[in-house]
C-alpha atoms as a PDB file:
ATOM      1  CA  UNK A   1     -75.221 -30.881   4.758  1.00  0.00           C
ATOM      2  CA  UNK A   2     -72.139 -31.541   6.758  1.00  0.00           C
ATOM      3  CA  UNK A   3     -70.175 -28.100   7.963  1.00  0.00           C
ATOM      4  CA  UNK A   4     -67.240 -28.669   9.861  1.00  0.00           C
ATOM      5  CA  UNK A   5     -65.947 -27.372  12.732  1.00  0.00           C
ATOM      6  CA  UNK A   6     -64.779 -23.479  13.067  1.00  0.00           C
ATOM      7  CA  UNK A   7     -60.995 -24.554  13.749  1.00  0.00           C
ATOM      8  CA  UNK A   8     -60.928 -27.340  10.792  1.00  0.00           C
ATOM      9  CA  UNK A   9     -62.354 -24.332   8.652  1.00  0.00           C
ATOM     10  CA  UNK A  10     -59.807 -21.616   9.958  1.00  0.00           C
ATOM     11  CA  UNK A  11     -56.841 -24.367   9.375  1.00  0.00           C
ATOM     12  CA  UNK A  12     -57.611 -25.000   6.243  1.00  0.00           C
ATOM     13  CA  UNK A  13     -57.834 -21.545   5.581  1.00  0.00           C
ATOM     14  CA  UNK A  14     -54.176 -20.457   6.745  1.00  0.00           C
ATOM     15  CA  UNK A  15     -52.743 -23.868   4.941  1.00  0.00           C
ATOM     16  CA  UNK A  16     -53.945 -22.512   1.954  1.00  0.00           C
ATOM     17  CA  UNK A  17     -52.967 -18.863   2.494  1.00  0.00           C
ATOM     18  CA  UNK A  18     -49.262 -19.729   3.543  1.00  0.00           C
ATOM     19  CA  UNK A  19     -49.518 -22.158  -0.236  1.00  0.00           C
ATOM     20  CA  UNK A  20     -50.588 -19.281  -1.971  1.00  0.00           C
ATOM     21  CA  UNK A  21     -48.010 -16.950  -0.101  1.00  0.00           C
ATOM     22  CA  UNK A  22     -45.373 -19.169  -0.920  1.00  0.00           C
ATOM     23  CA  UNK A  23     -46.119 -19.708  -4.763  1.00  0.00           C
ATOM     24  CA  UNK A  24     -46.157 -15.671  -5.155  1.00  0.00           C
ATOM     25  CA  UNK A  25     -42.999 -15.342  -3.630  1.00  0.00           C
ATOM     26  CA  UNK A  26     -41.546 -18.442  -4.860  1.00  0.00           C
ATOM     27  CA  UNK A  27     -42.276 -18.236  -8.324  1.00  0.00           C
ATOM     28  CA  UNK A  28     -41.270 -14.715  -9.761  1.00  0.00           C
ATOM     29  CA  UNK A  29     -37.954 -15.635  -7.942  1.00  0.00           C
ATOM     30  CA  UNK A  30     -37.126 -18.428 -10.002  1.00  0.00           C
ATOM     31  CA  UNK A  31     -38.614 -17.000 -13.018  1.00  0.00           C
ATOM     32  CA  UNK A  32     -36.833 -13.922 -12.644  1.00  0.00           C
ATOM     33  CA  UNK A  33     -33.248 -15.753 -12.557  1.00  0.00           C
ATOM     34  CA  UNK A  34     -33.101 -14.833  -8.623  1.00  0.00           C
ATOM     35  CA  UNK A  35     -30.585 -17.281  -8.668  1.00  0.00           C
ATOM     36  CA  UNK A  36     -28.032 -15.495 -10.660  1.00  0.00           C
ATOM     37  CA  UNK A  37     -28.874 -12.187  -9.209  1.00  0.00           C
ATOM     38  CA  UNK A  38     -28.288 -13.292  -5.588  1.00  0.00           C
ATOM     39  CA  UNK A  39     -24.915 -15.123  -7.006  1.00  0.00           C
ATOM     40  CA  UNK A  40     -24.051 -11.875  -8.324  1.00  0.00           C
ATOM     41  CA  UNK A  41     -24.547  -9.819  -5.647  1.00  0.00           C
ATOM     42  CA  UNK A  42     -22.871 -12.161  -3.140  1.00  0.00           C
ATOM     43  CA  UNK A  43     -19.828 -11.689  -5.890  1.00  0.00           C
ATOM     44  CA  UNK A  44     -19.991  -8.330  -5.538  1.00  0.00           C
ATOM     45  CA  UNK A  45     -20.214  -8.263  -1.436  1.00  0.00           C
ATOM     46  CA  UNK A  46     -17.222 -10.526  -1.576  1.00  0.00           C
ATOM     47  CA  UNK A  47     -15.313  -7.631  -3.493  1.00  0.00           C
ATOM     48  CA  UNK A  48     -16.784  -5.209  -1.337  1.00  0.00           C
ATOM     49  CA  UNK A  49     -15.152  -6.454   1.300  1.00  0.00           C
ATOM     50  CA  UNK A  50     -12.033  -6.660   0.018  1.00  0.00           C
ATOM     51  CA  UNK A  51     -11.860  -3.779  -0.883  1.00  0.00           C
ATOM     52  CA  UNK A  52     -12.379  -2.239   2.278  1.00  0.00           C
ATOM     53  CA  UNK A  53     -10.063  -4.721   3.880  1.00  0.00           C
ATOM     54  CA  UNK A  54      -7.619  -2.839   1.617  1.00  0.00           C
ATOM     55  CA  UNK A  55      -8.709   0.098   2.180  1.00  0.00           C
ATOM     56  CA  UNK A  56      -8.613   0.043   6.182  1.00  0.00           C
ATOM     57  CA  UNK A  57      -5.057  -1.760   6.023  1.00  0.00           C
ATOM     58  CA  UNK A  58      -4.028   1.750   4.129  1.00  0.00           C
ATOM     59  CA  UNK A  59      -5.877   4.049   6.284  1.00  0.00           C
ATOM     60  CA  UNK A  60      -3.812   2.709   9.167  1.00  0.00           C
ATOM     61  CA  UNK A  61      -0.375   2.771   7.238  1.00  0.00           C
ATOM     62  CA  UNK A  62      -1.256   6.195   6.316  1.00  0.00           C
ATOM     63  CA  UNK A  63      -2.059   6.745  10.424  1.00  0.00           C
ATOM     64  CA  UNK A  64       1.032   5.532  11.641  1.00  0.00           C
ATOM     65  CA  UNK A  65       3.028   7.273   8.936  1.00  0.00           C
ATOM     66  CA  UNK A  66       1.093  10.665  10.330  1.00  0.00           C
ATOM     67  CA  UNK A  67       2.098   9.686  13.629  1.00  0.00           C
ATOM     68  CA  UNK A  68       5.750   9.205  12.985  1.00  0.00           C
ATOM     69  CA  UNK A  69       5.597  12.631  11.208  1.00  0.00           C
ATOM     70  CA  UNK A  70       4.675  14.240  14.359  1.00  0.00           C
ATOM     71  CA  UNK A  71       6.452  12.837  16.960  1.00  0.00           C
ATOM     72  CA  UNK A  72       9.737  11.689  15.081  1.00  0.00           C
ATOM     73  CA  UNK A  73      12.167  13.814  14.313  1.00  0.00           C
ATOM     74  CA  UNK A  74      14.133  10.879  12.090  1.00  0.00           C
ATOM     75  CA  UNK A  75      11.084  10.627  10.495  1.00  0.00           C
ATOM     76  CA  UNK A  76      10.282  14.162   9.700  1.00  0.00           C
ATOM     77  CA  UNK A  77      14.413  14.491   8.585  1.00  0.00           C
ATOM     78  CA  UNK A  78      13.659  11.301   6.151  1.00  0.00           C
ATOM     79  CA  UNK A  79      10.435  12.649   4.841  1.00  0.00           C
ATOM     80  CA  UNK A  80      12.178  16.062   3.863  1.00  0.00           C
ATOM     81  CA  UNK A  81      14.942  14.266   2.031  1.00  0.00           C
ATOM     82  CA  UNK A  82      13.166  11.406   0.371  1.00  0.00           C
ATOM     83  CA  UNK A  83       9.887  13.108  -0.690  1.00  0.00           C
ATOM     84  CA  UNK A  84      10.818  16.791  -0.947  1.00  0.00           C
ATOM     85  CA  UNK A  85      14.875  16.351  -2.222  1.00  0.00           C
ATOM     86  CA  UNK A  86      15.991  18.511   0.853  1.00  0.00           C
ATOM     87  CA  UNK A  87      19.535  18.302   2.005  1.00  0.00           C
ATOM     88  CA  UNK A  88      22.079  20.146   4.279  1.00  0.00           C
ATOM     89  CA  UNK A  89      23.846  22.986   3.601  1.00  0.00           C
ATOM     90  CA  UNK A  90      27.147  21.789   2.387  1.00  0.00           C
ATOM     91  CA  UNK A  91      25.854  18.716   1.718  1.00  0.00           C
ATOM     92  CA  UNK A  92      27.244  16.731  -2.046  1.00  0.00           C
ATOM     93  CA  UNK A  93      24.565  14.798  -3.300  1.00  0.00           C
ATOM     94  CA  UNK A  94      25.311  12.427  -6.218  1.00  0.00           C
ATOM     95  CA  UNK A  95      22.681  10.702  -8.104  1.00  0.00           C
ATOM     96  CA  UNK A  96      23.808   7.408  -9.696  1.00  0.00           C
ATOM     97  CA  UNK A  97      21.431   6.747 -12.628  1.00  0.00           C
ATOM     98  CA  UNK A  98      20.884   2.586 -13.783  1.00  0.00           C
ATOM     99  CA  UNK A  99      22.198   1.906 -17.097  1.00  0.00           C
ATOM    100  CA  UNK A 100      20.207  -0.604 -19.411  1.00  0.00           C
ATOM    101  CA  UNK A 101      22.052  -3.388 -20.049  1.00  0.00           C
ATOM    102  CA  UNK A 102      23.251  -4.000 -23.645  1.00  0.00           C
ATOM    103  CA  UNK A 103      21.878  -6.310 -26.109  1.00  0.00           C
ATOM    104  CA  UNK A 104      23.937  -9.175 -26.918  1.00  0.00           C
ATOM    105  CA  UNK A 105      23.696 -10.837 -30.754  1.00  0.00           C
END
C-alpha cells in the first residue's frame, strides 16, 4: 500500500476544509435570499445617510441661528418681532390679510 507524503496529506486536507467552509457559508446565503436582504439593507444605509446629511445641514442652521441670537443685536430685535409679535411702544402695526381670488363662470 502506497501512503503519500505528510504535506500531500495535510494539502489535501485544508483543500477540502476551505470546500466544505465555503459550501456552509455559501449555501444558506443563497438559500436564505441573502441577496435581497443585503439589497435591502444597502437601501436602507443609503436612507440612513440621507437622513443624517439632513439632519447635520439643520443642526448647523440651527447653530448659526443660536449664534446670531447671541451676538446680534439685529438679530435678537428680528427674532422678538417675527417669532414673538413684539413691537415698540408707539409703534402702528397693520396686518394686511390675502384675499382669495374669486371664481370666475
Amino acid at each position: 500500500m502506497h501512503v503519500p507524503p505528510a504535506w500531500r496529506r495535510w494539502l489535501s486536507r485544508a483543500a477540502l476544509a476551505l470546500g466544505v467552509a465555503l459550501a456552509v457559508a455559501y449555501v444558506p446565503w443563497r438559500v436564505a435570499g441573502g441577496g435581497d436582504r443585503v439589497e435591502r439593507l444597502k437601501a436602507q444605509l443609503g436612507a440612513l445617510r440621507d437622513e443624517k446629511a439632513a439632519l447635520d445641514a439643520e443642526n448647523a442652521r440651527l447653530a448659526r441661528e443660536i449664534h446670531a441670537l447671541r451676538t446680534e443685536p439685529q438679530a435678537i430685535e428680528d427674532h422678538a418681532r417675527d417669532e414673538l409679535g413684539m413691537i415698540y411702544p408707539g409703534e402702528l402695526v397693520i396686518t394686511i390679510e390675502a384675499k382669495a381670488p374669486e371664481a370666475r363662470p
